[in-house]
Protein backbone atom coordinates (compact mmCIF):
# COMPACT_ATOMS: atom_id res chain seq x y z
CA UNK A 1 64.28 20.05 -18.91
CA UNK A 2 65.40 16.94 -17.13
CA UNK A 3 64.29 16.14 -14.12
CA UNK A 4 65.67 15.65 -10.91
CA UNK A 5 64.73 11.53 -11.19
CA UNK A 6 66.04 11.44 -14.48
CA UNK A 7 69.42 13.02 -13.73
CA UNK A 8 69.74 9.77 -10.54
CA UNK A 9 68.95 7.77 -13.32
CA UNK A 10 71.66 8.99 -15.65
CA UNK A 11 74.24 8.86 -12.83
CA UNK A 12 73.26 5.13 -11.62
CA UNK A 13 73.68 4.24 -15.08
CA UNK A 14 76.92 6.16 -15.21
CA UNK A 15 78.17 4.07 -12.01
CA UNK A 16 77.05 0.95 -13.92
CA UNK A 17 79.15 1.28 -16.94
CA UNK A 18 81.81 2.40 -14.76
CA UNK A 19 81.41 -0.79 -12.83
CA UNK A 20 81.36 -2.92 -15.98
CA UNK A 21 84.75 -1.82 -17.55
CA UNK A 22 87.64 -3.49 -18.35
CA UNK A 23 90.89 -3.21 -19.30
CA UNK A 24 92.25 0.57 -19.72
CA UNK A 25 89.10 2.17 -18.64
CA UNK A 26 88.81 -0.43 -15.82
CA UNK A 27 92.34 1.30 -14.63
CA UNK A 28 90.68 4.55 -14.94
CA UNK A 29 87.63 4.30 -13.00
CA UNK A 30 90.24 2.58 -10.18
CA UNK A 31 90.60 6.18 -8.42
CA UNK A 32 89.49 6.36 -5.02
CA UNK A 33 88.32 10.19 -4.52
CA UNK A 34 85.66 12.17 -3.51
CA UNK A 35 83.30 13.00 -7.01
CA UNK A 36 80.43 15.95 -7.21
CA UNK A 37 78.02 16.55 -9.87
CA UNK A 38 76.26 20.45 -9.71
CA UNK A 39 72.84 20.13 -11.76
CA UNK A 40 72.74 23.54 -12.38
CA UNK A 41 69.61 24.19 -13.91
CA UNK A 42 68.26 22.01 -11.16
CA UNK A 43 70.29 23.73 -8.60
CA UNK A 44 70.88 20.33 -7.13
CA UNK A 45 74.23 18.72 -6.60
CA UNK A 46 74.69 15.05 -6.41
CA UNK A 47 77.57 13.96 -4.38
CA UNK A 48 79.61 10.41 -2.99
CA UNK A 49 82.78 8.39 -3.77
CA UNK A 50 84.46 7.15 -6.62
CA UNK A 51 85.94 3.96 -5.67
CA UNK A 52 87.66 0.92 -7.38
CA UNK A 53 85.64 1.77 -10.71
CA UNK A 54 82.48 2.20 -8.62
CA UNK A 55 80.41 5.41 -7.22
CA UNK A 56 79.36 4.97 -4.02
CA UNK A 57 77.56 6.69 -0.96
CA UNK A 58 75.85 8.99 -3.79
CA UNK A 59 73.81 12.03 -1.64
CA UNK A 60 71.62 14.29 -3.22
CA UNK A 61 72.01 18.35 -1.72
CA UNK A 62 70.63 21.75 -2.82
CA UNK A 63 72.22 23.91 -4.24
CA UNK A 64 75.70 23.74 -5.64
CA UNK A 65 78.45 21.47 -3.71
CA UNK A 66 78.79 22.76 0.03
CA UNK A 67 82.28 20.73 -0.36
CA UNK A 68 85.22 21.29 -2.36
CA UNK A 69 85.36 17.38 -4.42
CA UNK A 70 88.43 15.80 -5.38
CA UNK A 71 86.63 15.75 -9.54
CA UNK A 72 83.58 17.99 -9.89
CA UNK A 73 81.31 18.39 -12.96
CA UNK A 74 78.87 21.31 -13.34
CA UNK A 75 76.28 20.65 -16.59
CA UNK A 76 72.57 21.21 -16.68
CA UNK A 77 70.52 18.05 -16.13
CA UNK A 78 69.69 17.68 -20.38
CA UNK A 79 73.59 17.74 -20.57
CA UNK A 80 73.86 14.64 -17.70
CA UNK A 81 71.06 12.96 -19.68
CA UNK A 82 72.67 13.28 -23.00
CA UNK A 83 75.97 12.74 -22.10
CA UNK A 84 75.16 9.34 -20.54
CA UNK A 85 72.99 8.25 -23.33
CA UNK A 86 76.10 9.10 -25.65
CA UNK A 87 73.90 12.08 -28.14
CA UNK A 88 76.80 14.68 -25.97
CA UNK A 89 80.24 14.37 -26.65
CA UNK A 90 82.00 15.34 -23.38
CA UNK A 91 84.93 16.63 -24.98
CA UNK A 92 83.46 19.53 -27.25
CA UNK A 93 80.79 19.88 -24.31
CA UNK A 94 83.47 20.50 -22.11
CA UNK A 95 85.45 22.67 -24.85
CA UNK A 96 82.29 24.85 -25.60
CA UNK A 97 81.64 25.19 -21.76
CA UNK A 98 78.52 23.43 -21.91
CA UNK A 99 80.00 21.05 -18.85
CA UNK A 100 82.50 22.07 -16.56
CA UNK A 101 85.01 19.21 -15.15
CA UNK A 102 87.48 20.48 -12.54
CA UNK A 103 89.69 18.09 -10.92
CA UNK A 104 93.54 18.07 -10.29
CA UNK A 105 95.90 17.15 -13.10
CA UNK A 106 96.78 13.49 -12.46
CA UNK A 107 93.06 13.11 -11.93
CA UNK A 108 91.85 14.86 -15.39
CA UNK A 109 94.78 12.68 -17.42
CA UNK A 110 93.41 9.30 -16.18
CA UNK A 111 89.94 10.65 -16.65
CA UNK A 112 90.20 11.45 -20.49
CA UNK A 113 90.18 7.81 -20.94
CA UNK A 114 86.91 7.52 -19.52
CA UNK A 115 85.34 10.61 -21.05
């Protein structure tokens, strides 16, 4: 089971890569709106901002999100860690159930370029 440290790691490298685009997936990342990410094993939720291809203002909670999030992702902690290393395909993860990516529709049809 991934740990609490591990799962910051995964998402600062997430905000890295996100950082580091270009081109389509550069216009992707370019939403400004409020992100949460619900470990759930680790009944943890990371929150902050996802701004000009950047997330910023990350805060770390218990429990699941105590605010509603523009995007929000619910996975266990392996899942984060997995997904981010690229062994987890977010597609069939998300299509089996294993993560959980709610978000309006605008939102989730710029976002399939980046997962």
């Amino acid at each position: 089971m991934a740990t609490l440290e591990q799962c910051r790691s995964a998402l600062d490298k997430l905000a890295e890569s996100l950082a580091s685009a270009n081109g389509d997936l550069r216009s992707a990342a370019a939403l400004d709106r409020s992100v949460s990410c619900w470990i759930t094993d680790l009944d943890t939720t990371f929150a902050g901002r996802l701004m000009e291809g950047r997330i910023e203002d990350v805060s770390t909670e218990p429990g699941p999100p105590a605010e509603r999030a523009q995007i929000r992702l619910a996975m266990s902690g392996d899942d984060l860690v997995a997904l981010v290393d690229g062994e987890l395909h977010f597609a069939r993860a998300w299509g089996s159930g294993r993560i959980k990516l709610e978000a309006g529709l605008r939102d989730l049809m710029r976002l399939r370029k980046l997962l």
